[in-house]
Each structure stands twice: as structure tokens, then as C-alpha cells.
N, C-alpha and C. Protein backbone atom coordinates (compact mmCIF):
# COMPACT_ATOMS: atom_id res chain seq x y z
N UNK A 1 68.09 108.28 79.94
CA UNK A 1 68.38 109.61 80.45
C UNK A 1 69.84 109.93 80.20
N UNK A 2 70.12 111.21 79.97
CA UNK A 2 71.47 111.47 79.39
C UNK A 2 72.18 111.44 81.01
N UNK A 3 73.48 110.64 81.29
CA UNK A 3 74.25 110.74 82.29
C UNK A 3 73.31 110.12 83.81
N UNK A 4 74.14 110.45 84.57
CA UNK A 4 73.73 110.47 86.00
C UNK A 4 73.06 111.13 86.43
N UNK A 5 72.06 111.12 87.15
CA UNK A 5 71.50 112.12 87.97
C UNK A 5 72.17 112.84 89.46
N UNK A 6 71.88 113.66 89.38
CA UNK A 6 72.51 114.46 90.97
C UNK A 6 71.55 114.12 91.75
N UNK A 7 71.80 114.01 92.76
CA UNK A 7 70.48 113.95 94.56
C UNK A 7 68.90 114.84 94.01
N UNK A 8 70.24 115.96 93.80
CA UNK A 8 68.83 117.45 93.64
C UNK A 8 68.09 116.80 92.40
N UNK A 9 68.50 116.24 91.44
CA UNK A 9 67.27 116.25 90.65
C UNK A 9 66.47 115.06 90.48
N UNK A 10 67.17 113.54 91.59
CA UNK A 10 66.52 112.69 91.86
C UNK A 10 65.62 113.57 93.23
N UNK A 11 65.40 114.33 93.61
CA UNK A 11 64.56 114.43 95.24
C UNK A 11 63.24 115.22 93.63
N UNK A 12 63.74 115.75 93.11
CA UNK A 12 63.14 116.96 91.92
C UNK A 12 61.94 116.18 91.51
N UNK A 13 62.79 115.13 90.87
CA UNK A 13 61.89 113.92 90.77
C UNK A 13 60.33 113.36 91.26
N UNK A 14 60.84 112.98 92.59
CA UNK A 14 60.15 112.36 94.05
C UNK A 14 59.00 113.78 94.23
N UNK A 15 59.81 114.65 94.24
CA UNK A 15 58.47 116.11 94.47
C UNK A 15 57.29 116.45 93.66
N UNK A 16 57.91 116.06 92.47
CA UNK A 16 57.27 116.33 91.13
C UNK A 16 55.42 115.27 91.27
N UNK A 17 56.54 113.56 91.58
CA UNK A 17 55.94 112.79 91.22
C UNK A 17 54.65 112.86 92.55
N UNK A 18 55.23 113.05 93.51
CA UNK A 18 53.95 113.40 94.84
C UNK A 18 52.94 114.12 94.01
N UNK A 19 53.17 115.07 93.89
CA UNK A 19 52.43 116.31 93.37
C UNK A 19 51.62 115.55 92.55
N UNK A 20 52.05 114.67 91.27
CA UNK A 20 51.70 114.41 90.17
C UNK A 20 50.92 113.08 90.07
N UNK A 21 50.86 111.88 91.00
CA UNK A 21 50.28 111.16 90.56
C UNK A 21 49.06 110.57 91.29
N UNK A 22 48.24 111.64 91.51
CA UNK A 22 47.35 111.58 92.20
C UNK A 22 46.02 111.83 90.91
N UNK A 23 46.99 112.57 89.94
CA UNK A 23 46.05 113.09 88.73
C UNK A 23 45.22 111.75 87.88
N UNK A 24 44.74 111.80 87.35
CA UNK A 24 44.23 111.15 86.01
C UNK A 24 44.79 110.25 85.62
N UNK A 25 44.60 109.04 84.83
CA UNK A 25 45.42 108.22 83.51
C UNK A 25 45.22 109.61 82.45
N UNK A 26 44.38 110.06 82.16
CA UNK A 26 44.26 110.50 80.94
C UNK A 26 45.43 112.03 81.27
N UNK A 27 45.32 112.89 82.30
CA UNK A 27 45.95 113.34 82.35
C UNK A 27 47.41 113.56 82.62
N UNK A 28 48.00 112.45 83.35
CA UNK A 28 49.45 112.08 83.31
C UNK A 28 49.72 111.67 82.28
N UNK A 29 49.04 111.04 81.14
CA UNK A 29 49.50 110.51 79.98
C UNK A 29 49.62 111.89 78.90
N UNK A 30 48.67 112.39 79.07
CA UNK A 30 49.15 114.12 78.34
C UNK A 30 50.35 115.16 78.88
N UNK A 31 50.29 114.37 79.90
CA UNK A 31 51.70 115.32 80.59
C UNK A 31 52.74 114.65 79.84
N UNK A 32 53.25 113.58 80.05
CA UNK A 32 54.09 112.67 79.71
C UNK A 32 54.45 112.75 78.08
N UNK A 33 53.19 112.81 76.86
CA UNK A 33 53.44 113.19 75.72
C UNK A 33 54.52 114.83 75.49
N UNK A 34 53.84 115.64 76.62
CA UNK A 34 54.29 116.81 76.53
C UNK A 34 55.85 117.13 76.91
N UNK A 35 56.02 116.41 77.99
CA UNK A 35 57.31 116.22 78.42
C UNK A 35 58.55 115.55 77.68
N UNK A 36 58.12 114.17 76.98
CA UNK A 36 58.93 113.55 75.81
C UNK A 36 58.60 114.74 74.75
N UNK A 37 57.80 115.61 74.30
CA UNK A 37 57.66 115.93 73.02
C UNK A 37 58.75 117.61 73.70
N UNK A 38 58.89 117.95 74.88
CA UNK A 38 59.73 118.92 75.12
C UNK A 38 61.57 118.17 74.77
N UNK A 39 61.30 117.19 75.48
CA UNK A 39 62.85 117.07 75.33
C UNK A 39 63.26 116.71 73.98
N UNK A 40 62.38 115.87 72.83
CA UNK A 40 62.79 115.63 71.77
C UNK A 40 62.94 117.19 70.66
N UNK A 41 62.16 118.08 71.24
CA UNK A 41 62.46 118.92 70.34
C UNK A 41 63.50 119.76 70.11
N UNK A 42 64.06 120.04 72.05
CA UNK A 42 65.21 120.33 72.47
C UNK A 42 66.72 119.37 71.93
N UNK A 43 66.41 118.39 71.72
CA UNK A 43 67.58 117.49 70.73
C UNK A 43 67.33 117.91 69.25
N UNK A 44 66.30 118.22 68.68
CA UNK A 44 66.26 118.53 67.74
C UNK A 44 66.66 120.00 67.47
N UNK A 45 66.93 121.11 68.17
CA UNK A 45 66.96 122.11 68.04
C UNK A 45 69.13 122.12 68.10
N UNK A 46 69.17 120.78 68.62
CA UNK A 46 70.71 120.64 68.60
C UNK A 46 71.41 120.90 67.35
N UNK A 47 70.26 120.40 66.13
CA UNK A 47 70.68 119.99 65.15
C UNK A 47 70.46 121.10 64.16
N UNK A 48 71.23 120.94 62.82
CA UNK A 48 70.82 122.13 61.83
C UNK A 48 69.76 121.00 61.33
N UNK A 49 68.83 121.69 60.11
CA UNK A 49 68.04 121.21 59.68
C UNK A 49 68.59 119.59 58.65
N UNK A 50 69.40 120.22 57.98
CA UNK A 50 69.92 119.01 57.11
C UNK A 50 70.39 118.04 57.87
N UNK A 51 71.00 118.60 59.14
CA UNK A 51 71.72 116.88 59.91
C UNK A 51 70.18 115.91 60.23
N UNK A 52 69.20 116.94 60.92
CA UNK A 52 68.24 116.08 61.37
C UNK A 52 67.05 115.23 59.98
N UNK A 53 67.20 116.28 59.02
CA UNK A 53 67.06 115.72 57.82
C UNK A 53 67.41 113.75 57.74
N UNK A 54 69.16 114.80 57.35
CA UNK A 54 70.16 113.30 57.06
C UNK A 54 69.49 112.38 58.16
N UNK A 55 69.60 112.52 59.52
CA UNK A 55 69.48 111.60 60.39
C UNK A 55 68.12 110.47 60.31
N UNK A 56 67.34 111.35 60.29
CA UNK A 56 65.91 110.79 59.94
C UNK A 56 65.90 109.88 58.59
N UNK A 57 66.64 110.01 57.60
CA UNK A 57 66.90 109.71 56.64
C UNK A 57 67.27 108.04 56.78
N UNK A 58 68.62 108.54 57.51
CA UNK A 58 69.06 106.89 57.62
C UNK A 58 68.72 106.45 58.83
N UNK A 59 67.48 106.82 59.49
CA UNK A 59 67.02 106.14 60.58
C UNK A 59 66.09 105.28 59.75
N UNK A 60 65.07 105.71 59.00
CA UNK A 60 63.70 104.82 58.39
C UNK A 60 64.17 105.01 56.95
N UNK A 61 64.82 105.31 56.03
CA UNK A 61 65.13 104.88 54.76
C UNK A 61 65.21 103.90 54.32
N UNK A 62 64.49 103.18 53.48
CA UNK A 62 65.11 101.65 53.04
C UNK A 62 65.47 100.80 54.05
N UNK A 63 64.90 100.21 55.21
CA UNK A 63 64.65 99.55 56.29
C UNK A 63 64.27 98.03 55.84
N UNK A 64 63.66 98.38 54.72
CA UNK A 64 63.21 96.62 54.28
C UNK A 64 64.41 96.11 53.99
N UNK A 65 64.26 94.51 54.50
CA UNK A 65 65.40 94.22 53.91
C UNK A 65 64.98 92.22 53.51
N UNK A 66 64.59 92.38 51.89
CA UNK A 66 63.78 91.35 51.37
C UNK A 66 64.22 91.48 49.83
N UNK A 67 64.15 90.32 49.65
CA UNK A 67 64.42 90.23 47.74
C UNK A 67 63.13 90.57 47.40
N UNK A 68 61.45 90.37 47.93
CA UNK A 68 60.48 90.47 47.07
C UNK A 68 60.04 92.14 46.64
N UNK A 69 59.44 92.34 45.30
CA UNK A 69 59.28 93.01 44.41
C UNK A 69 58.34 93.93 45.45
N UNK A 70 58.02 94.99 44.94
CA UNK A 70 56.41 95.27 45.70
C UNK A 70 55.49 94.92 45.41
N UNK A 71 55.38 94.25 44.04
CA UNK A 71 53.86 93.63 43.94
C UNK A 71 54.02 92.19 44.50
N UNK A 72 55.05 91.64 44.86
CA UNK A 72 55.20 90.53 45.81
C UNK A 72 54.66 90.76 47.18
N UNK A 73 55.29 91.89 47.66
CA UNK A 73 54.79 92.35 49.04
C UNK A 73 53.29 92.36 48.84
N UNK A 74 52.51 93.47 47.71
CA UNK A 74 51.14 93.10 47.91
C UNK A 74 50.38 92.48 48.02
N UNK A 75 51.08 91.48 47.03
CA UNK A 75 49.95 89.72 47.10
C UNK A 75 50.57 89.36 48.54
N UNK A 76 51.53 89.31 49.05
CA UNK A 76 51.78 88.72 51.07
C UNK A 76 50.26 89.44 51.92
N UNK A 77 50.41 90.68 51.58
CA UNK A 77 49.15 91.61 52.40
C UNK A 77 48.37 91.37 52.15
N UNK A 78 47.94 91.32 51.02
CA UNK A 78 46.59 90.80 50.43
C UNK A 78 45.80 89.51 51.19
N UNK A 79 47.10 88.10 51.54
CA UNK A 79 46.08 87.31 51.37
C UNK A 79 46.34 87.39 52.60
N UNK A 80 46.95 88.13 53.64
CA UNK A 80 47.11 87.81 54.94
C UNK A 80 45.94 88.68 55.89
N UNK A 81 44.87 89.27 54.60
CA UNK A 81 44.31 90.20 55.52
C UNK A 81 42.98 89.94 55.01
């Protein structure tokens, strides 16, 4: 969570969660997608397109980090499956 919380929005919290978890698995878990998928978009809206571009970029770009070839990698998958 970004920073500290204030009282008011730890009690915000506590009110919310009364209210709320009386519901469903299936339905708190759709809340919960909805709620992470609000705030991530709101960080994303921080951004111009190219930063979140760039960012995404060098988040999962070239992540492997192995001397083998890709048809090395395939024969690993291959016989491991």
C-alpha cells in the first residue's frame, strides 16, 4: 500500500470489510480482481503510453538468463513433459 494509512481509512477499511465478508468465495474474489484491476489502471493512467510501454518492456524482456540455444530449451521441455 502506498504510505501510511490514516485512522479514517483504517476504520474505512473495518466498515467495508463487515459489510463485505459475509459474501461468497466466488464473489469477494471478483470484487478483489476488480479492486486490484481499479488501482492498477489508475497507476497506469500515471503514465504516458511509451513510459508504460518502456516499463513493461524492461519488466519481462529478455528475463532468461541461460547460455542454451532455443532448440536446447526445446529438447529440456520436450523430455521433461
Amino acid at each position: 500500500m502506498a504510505g501510511t494509512m490514516t485512522n479514517i481509512e483504517n476504520n474505512t477499511i473495518r466498515m467495508c470489510w463487515k459489510a463485505l465478508r459475509s459474501l461468497s468465495k466466488n464473489i469477494r474474489l471478483g470484487l478483489a480482481v476488480k479492486l486490484t484491476n481499479s488501482v492498477l489502471e489508475e497507476e497506469r493512467k500515471e503514465m504516458s503510453d511509451e513510459a508504460y510501454t518502456e516499463e513493461m518492456l524492461n519488466k519481462f524482456f529478455g528475463k532468461w538468463e541461460g547460455n542454451e540455444t532455443a532448440e536446447e530449451l526445446m529438447g529440456i521441455i520436450k523430455r521433461s513433459s
